[in-house]
PDB file of N, CA and C in Angstrom:
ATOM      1  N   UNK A   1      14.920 -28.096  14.412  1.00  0.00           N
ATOM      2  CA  UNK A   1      14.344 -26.985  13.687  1.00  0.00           C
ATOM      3  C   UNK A   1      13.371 -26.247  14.603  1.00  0.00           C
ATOM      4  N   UNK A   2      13.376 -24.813  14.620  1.00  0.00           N
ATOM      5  CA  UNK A   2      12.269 -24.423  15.708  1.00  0.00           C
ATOM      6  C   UNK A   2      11.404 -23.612  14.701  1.00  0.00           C
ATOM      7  N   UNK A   3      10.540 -23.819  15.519  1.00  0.00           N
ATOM      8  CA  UNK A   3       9.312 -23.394  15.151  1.00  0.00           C
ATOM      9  C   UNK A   3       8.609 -22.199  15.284  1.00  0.00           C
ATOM     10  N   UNK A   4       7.533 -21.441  14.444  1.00  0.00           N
ATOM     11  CA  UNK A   4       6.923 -19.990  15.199  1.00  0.00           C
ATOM     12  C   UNK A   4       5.976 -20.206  15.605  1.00  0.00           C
ATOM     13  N   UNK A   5       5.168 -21.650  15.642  1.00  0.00           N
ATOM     14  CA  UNK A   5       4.147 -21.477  16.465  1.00  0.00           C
ATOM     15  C   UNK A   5       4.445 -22.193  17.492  1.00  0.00           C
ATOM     16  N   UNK A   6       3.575 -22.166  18.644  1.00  0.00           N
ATOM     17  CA  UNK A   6       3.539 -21.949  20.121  1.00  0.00           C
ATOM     18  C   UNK A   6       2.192 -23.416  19.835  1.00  0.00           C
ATOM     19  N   UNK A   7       2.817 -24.386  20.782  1.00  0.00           N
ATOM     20  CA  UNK A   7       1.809 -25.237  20.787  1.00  0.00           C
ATOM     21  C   UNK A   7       0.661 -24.897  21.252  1.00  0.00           C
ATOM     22  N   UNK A   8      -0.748 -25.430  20.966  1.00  0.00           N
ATOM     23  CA  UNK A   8      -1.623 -24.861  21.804  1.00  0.00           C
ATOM     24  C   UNK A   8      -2.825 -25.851  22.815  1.00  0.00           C
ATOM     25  N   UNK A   9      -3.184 -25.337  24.056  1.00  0.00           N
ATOM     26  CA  UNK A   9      -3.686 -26.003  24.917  1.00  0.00           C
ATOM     27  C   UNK A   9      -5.126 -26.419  24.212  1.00  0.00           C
ATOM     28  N   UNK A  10      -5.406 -27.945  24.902  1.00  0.00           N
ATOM     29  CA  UNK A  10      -6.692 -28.598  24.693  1.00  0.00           C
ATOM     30  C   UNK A  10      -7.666 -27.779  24.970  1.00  0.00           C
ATOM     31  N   UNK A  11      -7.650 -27.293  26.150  1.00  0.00           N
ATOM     32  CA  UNK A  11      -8.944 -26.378  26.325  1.00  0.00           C
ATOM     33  C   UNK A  11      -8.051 -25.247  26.889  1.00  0.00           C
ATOM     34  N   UNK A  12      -8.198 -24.106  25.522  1.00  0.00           N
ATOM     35  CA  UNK A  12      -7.593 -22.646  25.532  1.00  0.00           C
ATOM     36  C   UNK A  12      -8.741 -22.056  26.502  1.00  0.00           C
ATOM     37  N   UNK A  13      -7.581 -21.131  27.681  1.00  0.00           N
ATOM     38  CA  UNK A  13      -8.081 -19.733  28.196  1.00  0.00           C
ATOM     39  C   UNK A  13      -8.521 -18.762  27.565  1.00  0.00           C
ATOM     40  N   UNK A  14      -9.749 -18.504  26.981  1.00  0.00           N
ATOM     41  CA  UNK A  14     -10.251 -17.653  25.917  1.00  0.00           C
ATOM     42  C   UNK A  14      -9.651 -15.993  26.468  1.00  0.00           C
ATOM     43  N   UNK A  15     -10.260 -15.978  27.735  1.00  0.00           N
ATOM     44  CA  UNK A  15     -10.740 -14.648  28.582  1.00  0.00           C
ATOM     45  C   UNK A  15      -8.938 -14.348  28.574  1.00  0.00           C
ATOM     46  N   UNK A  16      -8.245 -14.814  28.826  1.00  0.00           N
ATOM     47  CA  UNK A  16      -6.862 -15.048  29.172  1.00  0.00           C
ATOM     48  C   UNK A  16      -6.318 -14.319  27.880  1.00  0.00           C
ATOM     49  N   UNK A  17      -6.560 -15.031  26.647  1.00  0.00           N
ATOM     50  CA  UNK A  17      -5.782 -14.934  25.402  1.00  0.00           C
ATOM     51  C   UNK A  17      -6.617 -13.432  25.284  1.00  0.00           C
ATOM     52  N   UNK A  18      -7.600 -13.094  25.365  1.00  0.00           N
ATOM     53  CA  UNK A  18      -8.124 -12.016  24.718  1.00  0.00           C
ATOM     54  C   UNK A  18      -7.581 -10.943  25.581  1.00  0.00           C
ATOM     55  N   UNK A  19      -7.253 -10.787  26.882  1.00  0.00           N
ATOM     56  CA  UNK A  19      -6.551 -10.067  27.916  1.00  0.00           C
ATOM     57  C   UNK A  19      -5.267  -9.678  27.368  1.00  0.00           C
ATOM     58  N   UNK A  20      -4.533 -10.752  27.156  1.00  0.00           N
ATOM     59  CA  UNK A  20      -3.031 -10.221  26.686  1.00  0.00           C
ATOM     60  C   UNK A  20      -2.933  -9.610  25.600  1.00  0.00           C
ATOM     61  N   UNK A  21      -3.959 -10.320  24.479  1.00  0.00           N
ATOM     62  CA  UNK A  21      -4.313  -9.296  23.085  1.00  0.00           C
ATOM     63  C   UNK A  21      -4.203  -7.373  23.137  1.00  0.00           C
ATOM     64  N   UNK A  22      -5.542  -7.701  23.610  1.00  0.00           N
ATOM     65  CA  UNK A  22      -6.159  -6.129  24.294  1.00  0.00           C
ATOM     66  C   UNK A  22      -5.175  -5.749  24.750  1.00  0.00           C
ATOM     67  N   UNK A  23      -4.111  -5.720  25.809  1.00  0.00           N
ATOM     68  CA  UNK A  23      -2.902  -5.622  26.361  1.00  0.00           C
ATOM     69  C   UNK A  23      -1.699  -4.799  25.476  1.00  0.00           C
ATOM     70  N   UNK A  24      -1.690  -6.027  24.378  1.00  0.00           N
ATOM     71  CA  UNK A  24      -0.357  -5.796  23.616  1.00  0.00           C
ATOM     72  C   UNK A  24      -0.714  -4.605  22.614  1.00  0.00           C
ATOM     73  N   UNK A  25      -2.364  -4.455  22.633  1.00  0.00           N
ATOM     74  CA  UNK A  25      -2.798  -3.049  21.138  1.00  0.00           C
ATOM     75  C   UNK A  25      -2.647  -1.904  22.307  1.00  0.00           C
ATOM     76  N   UNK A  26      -3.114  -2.157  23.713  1.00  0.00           N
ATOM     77  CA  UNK A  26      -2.963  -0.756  24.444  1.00  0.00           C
ATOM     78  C   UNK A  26      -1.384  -0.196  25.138  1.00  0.00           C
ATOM     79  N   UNK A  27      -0.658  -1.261  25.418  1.00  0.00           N
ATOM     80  CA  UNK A  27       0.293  -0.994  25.650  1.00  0.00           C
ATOM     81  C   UNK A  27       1.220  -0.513  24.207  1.00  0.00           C
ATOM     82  N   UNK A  28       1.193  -1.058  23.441  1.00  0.00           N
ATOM     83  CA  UNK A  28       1.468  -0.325  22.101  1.00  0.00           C
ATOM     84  C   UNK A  28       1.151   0.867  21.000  1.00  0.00           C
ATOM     85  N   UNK A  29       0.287   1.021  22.025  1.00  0.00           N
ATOM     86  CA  UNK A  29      -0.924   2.088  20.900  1.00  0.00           C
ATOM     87  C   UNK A  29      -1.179   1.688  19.715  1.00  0.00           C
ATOM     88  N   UNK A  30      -1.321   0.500  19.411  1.00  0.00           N
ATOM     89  CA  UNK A  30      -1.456   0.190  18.227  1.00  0.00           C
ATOM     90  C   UNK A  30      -2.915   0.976  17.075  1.00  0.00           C
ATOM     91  N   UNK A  31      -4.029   1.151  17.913  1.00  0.00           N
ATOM     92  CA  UNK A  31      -4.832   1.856  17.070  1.00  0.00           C
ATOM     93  C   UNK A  31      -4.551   3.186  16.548  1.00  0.00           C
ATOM     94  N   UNK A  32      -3.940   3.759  17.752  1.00  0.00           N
ATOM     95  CA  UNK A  32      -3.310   5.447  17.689  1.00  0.00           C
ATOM     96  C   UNK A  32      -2.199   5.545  16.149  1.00  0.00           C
ATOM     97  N   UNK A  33      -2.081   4.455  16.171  1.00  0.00           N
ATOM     98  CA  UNK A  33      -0.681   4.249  15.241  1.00  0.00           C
ATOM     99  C   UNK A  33      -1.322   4.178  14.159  1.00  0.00           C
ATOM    100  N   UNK A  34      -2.814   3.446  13.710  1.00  0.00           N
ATOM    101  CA  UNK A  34      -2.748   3.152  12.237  1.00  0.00           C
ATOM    102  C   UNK A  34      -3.807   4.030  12.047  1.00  0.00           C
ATOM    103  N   UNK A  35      -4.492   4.923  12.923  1.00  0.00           N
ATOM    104  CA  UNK A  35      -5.174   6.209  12.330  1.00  0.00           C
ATOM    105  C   UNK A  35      -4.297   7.161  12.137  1.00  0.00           C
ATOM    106  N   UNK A  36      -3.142   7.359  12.995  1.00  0.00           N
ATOM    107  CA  UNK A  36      -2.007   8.272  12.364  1.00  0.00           C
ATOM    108  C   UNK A  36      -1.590   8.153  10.914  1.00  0.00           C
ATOM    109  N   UNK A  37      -1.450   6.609  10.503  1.00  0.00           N
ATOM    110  CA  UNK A  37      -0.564   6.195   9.644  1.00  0.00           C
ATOM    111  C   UNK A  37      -1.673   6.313   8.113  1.00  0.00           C
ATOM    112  N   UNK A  38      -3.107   6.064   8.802  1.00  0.00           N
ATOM    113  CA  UNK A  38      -3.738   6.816   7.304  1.00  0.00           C
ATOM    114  C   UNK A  38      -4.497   8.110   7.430  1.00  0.00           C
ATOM    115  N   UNK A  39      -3.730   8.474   8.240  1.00  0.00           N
ATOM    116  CA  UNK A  39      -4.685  10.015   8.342  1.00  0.00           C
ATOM    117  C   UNK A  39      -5.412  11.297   6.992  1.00  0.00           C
ATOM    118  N   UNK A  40      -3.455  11.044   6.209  1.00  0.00           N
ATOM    119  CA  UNK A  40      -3.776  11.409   4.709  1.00  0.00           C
ATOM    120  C   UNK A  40      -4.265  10.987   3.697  1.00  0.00           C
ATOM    121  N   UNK A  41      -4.776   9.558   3.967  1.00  0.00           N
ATOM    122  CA  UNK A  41      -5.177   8.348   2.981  1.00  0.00           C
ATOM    123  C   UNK A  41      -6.635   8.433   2.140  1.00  0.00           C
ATOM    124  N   UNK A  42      -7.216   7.997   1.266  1.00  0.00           N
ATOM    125  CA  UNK A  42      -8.121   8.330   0.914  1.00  0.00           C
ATOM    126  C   UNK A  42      -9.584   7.997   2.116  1.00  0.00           C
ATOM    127  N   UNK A  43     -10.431   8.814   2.053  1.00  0.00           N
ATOM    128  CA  UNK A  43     -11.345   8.273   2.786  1.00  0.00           C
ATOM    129  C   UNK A  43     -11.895   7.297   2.312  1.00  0.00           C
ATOM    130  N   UNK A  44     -12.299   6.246   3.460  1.00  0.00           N
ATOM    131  CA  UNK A  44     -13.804   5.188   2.982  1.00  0.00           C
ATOM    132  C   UNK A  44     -14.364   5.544   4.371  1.00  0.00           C
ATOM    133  N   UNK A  45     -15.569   5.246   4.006  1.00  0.00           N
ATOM    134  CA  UNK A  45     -17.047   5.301   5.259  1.00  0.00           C
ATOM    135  C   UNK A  45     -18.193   4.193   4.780  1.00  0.00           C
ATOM    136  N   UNK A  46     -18.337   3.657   6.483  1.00  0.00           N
ATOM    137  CA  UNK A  46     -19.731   2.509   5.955  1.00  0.00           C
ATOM    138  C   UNK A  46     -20.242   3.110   7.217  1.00  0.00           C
ATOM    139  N   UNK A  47     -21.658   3.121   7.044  1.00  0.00           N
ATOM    140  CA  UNK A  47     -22.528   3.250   8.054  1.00  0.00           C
ATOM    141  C   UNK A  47     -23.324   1.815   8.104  1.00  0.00           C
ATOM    142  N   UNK A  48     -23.286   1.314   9.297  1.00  0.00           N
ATOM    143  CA  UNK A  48     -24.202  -0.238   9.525  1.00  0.00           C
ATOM    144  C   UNK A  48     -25.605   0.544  10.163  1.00  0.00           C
ATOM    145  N   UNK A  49     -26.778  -0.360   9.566  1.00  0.00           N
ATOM    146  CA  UNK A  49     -27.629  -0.110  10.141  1.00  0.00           C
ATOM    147  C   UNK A  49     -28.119  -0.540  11.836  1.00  0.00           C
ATOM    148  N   UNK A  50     -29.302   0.028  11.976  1.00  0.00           N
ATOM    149  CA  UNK A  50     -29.554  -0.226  13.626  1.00  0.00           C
ATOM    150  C   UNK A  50     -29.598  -1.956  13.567  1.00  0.00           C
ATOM    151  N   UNK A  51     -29.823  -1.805  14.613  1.00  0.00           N
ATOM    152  CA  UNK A  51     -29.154  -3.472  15.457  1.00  0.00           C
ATOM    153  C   UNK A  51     -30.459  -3.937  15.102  1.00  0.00           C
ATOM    154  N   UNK A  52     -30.759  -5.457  15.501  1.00  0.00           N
ATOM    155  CA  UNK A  52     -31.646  -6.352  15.223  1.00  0.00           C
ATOM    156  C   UNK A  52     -32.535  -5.944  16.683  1.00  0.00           C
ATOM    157  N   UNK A  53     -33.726  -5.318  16.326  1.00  0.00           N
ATOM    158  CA  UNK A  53     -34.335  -5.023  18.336  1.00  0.00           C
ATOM    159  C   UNK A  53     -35.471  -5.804  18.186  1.00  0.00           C
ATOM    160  N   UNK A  54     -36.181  -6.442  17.210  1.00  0.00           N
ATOM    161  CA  UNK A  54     -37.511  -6.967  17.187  1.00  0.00           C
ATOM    162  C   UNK A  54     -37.243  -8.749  17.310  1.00  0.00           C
ATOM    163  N   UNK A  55     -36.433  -9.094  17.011  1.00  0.00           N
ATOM    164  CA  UNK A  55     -35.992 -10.347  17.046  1.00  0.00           C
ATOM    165  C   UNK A  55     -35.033 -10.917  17.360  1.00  0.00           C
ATOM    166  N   UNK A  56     -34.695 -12.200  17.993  1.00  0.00           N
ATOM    167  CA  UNK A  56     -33.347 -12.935  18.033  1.00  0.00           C
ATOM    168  C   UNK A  56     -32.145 -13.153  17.269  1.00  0.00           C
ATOM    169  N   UNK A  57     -31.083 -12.975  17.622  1.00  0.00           N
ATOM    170  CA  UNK A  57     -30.265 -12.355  16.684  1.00  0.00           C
ATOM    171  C   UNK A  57     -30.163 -14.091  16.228  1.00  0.00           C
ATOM    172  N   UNK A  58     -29.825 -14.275  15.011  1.00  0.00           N
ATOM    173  CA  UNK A  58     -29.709 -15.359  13.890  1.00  0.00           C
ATOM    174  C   UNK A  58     -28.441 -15.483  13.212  1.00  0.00           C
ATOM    175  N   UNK A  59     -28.372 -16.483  12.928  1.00  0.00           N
ATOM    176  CA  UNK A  59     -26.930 -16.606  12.427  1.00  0.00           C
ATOM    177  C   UNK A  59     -26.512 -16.075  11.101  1.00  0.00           C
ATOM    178  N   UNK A  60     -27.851 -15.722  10.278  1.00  0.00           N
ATOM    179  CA  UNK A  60     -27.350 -14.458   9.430  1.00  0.00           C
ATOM    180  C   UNK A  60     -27.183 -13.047   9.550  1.00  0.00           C
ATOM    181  N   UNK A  61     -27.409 -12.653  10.965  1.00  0.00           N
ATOM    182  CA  UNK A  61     -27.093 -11.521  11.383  1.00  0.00           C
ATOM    183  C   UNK A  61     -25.870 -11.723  11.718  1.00  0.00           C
ATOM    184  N   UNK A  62     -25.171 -13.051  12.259  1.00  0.00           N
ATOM    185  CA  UNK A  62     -23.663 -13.050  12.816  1.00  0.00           C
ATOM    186  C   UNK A  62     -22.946 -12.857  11.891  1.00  0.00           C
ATOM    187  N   UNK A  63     -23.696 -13.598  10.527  1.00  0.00           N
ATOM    188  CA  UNK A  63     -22.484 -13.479   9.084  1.00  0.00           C
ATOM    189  C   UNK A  63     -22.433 -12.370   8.809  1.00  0.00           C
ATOM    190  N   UNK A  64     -23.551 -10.915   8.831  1.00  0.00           N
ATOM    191  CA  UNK A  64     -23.687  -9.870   8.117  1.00  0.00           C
ATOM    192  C   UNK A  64     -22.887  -9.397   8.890  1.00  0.00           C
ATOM    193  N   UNK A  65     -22.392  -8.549   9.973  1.00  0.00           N
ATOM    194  CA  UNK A  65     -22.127  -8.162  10.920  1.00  0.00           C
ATOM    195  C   UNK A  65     -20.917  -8.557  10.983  1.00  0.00           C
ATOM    196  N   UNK A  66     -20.335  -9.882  10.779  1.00  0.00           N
ATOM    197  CA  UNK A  66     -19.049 -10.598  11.198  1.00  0.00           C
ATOM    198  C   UNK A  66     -18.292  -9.527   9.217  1.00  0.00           C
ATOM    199  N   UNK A  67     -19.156  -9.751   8.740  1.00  0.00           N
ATOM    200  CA  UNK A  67     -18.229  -9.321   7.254  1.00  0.00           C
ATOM    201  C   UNK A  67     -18.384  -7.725   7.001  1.00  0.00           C
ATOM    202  N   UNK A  68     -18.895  -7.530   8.069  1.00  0.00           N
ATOM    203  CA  UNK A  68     -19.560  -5.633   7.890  1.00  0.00           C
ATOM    204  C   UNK A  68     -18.093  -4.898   8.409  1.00  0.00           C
ATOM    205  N   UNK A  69     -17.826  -6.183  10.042  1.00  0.00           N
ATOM    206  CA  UNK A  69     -16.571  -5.885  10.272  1.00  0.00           C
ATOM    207  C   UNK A  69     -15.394  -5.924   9.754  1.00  0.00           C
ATOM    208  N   UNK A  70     -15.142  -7.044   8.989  1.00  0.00           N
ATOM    209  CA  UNK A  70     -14.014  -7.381   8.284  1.00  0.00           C
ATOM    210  C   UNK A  70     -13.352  -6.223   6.948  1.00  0.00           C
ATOM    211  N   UNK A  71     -14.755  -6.043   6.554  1.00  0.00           N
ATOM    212  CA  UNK A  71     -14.370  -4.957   5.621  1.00  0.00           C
ATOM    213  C   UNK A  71     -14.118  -3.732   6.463  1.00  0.00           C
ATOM    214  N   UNK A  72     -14.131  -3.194   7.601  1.00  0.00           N
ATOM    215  CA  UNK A  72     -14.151  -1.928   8.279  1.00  0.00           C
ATOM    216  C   UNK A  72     -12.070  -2.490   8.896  1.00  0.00           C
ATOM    217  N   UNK A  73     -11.968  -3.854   8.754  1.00  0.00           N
ATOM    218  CA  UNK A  73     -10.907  -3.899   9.439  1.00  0.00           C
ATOM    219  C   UNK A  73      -9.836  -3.398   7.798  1.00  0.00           C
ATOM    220  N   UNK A  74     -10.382  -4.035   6.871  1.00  0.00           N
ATOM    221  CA  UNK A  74      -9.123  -4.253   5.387  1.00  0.00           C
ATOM    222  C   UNK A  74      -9.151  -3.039   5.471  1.00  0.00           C
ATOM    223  N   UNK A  75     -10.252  -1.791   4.896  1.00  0.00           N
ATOM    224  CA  UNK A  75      -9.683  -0.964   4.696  1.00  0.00           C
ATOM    225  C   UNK A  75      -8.307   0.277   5.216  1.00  0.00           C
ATOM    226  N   UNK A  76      -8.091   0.287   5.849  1.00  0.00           N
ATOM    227  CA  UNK A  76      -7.016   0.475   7.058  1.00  0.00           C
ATOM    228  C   UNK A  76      -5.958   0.035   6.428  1.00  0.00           C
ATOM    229  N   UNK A  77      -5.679  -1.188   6.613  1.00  0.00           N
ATOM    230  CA  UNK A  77      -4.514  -1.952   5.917  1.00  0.00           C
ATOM    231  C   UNK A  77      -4.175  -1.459   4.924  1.00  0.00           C
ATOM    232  N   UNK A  78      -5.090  -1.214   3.887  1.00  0.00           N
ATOM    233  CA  UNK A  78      -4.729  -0.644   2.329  1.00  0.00           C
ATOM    234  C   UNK A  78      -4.488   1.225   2.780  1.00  0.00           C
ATOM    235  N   UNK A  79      -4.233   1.377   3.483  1.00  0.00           N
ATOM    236  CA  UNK A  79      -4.209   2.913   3.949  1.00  0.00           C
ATOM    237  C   UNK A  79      -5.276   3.749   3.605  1.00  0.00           C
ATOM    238  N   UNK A  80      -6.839   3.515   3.805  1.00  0.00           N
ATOM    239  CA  UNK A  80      -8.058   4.006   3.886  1.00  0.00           C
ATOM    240  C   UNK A  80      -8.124   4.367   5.478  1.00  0.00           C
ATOM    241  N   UNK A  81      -8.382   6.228   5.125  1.00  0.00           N
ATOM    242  CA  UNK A  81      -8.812   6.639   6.243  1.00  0.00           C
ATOM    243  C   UNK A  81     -10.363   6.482   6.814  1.00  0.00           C
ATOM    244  N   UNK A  82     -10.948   5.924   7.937  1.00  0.00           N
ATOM    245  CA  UNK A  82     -12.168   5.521   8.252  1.00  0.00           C
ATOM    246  C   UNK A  82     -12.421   6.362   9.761  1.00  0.00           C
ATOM    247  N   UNK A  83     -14.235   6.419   9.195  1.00  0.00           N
ATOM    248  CA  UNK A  83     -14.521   7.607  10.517  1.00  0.00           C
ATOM    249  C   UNK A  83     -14.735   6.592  12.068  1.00  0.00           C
ATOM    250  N   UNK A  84     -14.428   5.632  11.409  1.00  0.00           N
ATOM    251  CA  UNK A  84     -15.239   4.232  12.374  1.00  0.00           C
ATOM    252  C   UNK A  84     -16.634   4.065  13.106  1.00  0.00           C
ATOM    253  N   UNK A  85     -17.453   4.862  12.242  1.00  0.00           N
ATOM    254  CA  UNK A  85     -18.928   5.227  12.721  1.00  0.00           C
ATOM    255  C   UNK A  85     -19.588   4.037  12.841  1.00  0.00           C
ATOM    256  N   UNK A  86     -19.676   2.953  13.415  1.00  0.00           N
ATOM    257  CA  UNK A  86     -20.893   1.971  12.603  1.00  0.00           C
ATOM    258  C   UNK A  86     -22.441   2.501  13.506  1.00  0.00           C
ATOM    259  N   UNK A  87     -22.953   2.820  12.933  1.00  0.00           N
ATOM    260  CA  UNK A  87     -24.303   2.982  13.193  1.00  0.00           C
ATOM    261  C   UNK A  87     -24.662   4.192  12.958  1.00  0.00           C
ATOM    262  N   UNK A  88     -25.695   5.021  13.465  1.00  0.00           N
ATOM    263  CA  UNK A  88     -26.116   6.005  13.054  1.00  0.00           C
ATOM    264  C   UNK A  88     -26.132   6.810  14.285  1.00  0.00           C
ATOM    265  N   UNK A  89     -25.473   6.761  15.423  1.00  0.00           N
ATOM    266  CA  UNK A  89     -25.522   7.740  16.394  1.00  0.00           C
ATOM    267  C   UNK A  89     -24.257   8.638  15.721  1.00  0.00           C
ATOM    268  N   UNK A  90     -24.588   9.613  16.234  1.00  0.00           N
ATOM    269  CA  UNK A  90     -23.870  10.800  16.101  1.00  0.00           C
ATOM    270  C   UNK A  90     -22.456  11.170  16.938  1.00  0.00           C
ATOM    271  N   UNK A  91     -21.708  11.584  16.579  1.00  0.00           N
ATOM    272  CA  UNK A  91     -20.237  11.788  17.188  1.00  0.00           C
ATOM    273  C   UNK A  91     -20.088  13.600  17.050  1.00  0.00           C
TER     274      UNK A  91
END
């Protein structure tokens, strides 16, 4: 019986795996593709606030931040057009 996953090494090439990643979205255009694909879609917009500058970043800044992203990634999927602003500099 074969399988779809790909066994994986004891100690993974991080820098390696993230190379071919990056790779396969630019050689594909993959971003070009799914702002095309919701271009007509309804808008959503999040603005994240400024970064943590007075203190060490904490592991509830990793959670806020880690889920600030996640939601900036779903909407897309559901065909939400996004300005991809996070922060407050200007474009």
């Amino acid at each position: 019986m074969k399988t779809l996953y790909q066994p994986v090494p004891r100690a993974p090439d991080f820098p390696s795996i993230a190379r071919k990643i990056l790779r396969f979205w630019e050689d594909g255009r993959i971003f070009e593709k799914l702002r095309k694909q919701t271009t007509n879609g309804p808008r959503w917009s999040f603005l994240d606030g400024p970064i943590t500058a007075n203190n060490p970043m904490g592991d509830h800044h990793a959670w806020g931040r880690s889920l600030k992203d996640m939601y900036q990634r779903y909407h897309p999927m559901i065909g939400k057009a996004l300005r991809y602003q996070n922060g407050f500099d200007i474009r």
